[in-house]
PDB file of N, CA and C in Angstrom:
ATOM      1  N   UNK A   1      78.655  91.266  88.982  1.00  0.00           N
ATOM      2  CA  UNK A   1      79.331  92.385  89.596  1.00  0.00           C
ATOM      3  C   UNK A   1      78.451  93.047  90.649  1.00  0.00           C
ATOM      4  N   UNK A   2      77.059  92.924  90.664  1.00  0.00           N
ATOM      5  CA  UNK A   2      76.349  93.362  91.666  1.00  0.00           C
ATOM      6  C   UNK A   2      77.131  92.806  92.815  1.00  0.00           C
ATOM      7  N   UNK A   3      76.872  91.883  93.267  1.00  0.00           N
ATOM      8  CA  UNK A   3      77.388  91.456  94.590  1.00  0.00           C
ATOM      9  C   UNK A   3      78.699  92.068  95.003  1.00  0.00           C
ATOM     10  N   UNK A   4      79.587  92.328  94.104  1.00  0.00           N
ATOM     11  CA  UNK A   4      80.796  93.230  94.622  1.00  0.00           C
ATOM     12  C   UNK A   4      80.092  94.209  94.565  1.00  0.00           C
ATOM     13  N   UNK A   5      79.258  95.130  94.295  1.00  0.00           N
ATOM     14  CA  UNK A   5      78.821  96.518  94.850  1.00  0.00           C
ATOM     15  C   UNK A   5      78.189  96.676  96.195  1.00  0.00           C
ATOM     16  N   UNK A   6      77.352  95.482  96.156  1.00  0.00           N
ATOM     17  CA  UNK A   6      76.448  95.568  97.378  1.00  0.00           C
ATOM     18  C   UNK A   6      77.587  95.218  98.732  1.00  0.00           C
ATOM     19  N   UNK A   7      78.827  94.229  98.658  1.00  0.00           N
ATOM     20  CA  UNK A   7      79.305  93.891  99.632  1.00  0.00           C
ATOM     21  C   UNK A   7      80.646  95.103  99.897  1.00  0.00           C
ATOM     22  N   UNK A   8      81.060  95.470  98.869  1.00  0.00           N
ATOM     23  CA  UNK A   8      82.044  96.193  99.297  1.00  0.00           C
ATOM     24  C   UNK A   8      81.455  97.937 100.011  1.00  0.00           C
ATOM     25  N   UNK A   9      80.013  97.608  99.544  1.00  0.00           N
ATOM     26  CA  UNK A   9      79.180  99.391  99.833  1.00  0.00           C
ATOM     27  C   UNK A   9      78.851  98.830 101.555  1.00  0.00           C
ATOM     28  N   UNK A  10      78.877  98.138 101.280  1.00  0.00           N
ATOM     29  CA  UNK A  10      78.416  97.536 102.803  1.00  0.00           C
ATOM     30  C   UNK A  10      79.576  97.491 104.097  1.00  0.00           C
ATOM     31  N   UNK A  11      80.274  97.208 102.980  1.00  0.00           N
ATOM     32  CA  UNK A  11      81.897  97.312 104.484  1.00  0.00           C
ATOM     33  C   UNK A  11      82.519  98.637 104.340  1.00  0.00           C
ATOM     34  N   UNK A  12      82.269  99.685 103.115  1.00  0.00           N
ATOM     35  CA  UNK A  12      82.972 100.540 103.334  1.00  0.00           C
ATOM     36  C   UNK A  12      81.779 101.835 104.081  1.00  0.00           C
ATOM     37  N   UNK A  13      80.210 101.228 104.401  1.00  0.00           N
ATOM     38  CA  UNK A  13      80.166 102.021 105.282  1.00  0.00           C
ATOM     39  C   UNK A  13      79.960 101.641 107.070  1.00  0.00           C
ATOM     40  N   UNK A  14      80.796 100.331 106.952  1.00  0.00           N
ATOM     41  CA  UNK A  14      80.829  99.812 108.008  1.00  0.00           C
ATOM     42  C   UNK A  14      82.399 100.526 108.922  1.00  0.00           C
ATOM     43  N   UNK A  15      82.981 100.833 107.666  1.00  0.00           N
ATOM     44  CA  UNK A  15      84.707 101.790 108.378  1.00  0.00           C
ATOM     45  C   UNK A  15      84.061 102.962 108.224  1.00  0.00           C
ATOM     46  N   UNK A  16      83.311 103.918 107.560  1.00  0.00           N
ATOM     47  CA  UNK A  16      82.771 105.658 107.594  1.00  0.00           C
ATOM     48  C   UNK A  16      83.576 106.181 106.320  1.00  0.00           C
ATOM     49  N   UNK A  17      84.139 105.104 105.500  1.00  0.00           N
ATOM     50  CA  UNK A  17      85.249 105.380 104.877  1.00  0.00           C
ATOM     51  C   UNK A  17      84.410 106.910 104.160  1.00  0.00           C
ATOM     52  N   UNK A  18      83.268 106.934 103.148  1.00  0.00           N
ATOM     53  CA  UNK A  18      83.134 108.223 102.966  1.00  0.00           C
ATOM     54  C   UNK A  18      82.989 109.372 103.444  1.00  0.00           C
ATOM     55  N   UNK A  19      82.855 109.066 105.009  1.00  0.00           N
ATOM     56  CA  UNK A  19      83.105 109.946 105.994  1.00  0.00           C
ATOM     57  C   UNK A  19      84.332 110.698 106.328  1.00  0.00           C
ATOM     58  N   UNK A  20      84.846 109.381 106.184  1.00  0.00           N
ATOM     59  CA  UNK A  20      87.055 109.790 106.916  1.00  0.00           C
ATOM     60  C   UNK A  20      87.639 110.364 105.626  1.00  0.00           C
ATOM     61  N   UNK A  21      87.472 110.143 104.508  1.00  0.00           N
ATOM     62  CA  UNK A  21      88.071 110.804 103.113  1.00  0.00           C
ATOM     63  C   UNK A  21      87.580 111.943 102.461  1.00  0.00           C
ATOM     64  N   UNK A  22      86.163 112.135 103.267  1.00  0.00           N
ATOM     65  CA  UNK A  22      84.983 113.127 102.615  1.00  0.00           C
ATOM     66  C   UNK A  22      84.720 113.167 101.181  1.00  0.00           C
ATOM     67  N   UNK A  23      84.478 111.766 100.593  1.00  0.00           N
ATOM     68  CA  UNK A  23      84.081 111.182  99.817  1.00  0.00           C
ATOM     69  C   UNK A  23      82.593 111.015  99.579  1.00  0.00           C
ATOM     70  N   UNK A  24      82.030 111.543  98.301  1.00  0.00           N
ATOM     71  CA  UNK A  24      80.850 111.374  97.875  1.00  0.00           C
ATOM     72  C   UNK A  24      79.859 110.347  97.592  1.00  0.00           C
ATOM     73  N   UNK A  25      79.131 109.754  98.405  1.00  0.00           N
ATOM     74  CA  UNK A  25      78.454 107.637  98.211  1.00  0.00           C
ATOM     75  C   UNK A  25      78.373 107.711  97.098  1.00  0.00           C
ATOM     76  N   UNK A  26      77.550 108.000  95.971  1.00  0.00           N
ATOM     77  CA  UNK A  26      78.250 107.869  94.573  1.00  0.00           C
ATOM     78  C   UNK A  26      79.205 107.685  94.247  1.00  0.00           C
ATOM     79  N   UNK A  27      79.812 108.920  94.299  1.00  0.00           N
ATOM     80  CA  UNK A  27      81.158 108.798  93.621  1.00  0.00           C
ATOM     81  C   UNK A  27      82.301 107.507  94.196  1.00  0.00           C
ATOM     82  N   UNK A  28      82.192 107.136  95.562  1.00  0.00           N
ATOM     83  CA  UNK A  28      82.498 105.924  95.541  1.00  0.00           C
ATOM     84  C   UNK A  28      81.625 104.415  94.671  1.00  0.00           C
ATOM     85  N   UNK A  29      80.968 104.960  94.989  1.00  0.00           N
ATOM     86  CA  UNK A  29      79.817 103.582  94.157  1.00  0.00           C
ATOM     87  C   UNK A  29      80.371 103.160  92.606  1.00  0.00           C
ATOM     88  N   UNK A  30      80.564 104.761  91.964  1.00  0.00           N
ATOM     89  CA  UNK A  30      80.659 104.164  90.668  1.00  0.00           C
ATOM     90  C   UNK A  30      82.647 104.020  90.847  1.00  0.00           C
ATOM     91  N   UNK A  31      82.909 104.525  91.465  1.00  0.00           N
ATOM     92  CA  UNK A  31      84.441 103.637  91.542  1.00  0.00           C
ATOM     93  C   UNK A  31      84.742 102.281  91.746  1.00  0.00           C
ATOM     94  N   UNK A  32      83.814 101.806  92.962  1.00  0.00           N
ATOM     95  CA  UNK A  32      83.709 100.323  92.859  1.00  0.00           C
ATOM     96  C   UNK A  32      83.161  99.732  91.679  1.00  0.00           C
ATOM     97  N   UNK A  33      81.870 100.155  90.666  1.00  0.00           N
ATOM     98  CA  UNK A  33      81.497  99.913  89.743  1.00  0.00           C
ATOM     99  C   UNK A  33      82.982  99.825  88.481  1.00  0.00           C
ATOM    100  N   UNK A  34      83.777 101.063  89.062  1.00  0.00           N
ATOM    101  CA  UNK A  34      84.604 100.783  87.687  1.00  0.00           C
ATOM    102  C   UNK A  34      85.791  99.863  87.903  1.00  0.00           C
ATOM    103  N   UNK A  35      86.260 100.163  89.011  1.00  0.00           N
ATOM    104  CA  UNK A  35      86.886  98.596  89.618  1.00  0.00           C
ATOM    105  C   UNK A  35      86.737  97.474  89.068  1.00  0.00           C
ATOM    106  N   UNK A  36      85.380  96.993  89.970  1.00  0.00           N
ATOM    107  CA  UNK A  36      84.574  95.713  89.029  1.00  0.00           C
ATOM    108  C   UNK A  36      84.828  95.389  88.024  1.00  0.00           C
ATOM    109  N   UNK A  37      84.769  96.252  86.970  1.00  0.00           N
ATOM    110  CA  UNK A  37      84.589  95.890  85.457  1.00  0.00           C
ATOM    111  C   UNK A  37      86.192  96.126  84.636  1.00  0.00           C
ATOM    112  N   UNK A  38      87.149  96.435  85.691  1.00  0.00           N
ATOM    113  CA  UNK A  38      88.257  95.984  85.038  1.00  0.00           C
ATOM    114  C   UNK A  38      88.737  94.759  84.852  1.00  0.00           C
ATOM    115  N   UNK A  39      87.808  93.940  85.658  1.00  0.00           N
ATOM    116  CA  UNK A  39      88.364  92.698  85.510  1.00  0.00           C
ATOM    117  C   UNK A  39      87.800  91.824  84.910  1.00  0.00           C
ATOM    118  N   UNK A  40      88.693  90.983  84.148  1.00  0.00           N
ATOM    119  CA  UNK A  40      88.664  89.619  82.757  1.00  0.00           C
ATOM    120  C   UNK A  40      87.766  89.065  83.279  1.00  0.00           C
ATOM    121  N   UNK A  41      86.424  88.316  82.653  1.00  0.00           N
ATOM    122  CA  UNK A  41      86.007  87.470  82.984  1.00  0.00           C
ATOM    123  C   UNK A  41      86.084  86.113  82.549  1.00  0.00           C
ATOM    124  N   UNK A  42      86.879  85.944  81.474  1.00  0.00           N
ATOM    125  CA  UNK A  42      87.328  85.401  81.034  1.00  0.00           C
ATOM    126  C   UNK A  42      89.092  84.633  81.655  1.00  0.00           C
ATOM    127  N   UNK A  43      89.664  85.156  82.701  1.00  0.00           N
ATOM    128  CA  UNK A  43      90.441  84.761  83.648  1.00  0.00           C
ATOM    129  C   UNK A  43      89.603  83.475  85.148  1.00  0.00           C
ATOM    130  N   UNK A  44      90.322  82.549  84.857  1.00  0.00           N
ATOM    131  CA  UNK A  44      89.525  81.762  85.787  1.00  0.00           C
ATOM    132  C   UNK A  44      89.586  81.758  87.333  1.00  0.00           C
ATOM    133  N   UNK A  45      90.414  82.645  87.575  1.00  0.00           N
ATOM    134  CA  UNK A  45      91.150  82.761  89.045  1.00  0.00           C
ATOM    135  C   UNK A  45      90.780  84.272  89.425  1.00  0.00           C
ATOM    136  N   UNK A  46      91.498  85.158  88.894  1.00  0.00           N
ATOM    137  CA  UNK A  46      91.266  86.710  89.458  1.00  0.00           C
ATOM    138  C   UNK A  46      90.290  87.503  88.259  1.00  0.00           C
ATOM    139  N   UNK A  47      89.340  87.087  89.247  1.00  0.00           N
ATOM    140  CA  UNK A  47      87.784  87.941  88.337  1.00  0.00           C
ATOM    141  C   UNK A  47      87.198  88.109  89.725  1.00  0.00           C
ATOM    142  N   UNK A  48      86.555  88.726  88.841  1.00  0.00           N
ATOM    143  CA  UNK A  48      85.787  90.054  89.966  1.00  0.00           C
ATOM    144  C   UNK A  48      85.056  89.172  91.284  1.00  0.00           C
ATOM    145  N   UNK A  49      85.085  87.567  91.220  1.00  0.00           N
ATOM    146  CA  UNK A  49      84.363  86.945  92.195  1.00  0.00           C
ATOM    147  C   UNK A  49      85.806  86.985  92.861  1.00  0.00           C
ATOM    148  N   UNK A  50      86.725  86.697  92.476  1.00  0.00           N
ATOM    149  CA  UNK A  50      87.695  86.418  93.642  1.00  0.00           C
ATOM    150  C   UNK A  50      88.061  87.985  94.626  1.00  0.00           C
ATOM    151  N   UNK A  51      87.534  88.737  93.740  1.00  0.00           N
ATOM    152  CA  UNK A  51      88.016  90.204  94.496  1.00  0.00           C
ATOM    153  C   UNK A  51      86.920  90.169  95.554  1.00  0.00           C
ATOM    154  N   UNK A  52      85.967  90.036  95.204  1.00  0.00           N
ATOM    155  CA  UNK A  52      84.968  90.399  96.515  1.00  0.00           C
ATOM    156  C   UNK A  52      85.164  89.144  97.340  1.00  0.00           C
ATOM    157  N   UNK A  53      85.758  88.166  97.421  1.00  0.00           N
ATOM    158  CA  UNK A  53      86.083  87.510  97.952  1.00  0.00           C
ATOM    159  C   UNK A  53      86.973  87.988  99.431  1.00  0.00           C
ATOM    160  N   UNK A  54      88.094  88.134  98.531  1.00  0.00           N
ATOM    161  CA  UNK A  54      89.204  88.590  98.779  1.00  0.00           C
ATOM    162  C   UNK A  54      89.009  89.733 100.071  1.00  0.00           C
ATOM    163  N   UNK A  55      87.812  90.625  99.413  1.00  0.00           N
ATOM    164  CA  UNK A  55      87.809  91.876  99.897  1.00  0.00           C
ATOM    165  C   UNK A  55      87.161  91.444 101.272  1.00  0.00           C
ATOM    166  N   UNK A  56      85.962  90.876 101.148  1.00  0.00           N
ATOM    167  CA  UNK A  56      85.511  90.423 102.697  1.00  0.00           C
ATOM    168  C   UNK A  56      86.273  89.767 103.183  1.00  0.00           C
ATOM    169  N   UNK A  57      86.943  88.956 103.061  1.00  0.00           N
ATOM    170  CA  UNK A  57      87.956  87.905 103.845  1.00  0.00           C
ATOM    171  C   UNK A  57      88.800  88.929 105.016  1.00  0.00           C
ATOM    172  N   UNK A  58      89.045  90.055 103.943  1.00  0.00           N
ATOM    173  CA  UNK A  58      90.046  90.922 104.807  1.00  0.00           C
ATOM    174  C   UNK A  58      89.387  91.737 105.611  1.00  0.00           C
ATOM    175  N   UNK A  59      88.264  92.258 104.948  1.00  0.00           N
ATOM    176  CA  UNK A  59      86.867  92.933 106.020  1.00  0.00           C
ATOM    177  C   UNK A  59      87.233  91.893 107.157  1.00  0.00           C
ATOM    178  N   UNK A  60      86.709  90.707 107.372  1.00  0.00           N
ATOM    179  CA  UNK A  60      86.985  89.742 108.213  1.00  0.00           C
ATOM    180  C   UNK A  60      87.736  90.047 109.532  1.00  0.00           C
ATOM    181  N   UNK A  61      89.189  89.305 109.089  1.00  0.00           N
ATOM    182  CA  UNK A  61      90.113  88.799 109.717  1.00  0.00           C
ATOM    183  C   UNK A  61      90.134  90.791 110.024  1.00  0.00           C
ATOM    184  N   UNK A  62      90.212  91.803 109.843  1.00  0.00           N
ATOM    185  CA  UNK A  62      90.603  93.030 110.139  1.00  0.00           C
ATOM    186  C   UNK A  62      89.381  93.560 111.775  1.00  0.00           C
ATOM    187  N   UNK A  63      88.161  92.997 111.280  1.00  0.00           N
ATOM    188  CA  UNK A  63      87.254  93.093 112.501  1.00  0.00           C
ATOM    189  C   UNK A  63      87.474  92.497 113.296  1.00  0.00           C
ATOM    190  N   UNK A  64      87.935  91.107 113.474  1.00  0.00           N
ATOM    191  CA  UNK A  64      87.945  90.130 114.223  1.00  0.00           C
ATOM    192  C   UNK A  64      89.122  89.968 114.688  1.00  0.00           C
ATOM    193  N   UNK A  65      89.890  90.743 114.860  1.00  0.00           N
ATOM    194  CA  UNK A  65      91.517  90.480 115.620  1.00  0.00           C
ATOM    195  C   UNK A  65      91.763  91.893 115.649  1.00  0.00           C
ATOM    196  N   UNK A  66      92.794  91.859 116.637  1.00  0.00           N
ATOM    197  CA  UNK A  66      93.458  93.485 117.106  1.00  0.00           C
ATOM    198  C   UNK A  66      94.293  94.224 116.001  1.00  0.00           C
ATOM    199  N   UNK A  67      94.569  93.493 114.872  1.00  0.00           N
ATOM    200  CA  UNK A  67      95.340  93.820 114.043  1.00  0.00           C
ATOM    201  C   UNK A  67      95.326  95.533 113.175  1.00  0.00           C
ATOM    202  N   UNK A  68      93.705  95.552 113.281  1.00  0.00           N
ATOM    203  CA  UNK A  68      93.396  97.013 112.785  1.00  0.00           C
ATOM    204  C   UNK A  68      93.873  98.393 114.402  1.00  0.00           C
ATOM    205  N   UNK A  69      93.769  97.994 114.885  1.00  0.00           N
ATOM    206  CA  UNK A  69      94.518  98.646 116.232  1.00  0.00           C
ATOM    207  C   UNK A  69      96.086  98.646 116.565  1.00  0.00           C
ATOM    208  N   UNK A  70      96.645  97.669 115.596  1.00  0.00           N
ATOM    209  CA  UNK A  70      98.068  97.769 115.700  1.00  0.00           C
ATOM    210  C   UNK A  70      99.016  98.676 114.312  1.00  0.00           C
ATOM    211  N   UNK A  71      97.505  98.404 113.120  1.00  0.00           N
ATOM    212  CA  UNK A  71      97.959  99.547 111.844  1.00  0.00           C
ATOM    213  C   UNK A  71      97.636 100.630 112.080  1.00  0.00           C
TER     214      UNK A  71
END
């Protein structure tokens, strides 16, 4: 689950997101922390690797095309 902390802390201060919500870096931190740990690890498909997956993919494709300028 580290790696989903470190990557999703990493893109969400790549948007200012605790900036734009006036959100506390902790208090986001341990939300992603509790995120994380809702999920089965025992599920072979949607566990917490596929979320941070998931989550950069869309970090991704959202930087890299006009698409965040058209939402």
């Amino acid at each position: 689950m580290v790696a989903m902390e470190a990557i999703a802390s990493n893109i969400l201060k790549q948007w200012n997101i605790s900036e734009k919500l006036s959100i506390n870096g902790d208090l986001l931190s341990r939300a992603i922390n509790e995120l994380g740990s809702g999920y089965i690890e025992s599920n072979p498909y949607h566990n917490v690797i596929h979320a941070t997956d998931v989550m950069q993919g869309s970090h991704l494709f959202l930087r890299n095309t006009e698409l965040i300028e058209i939402a």
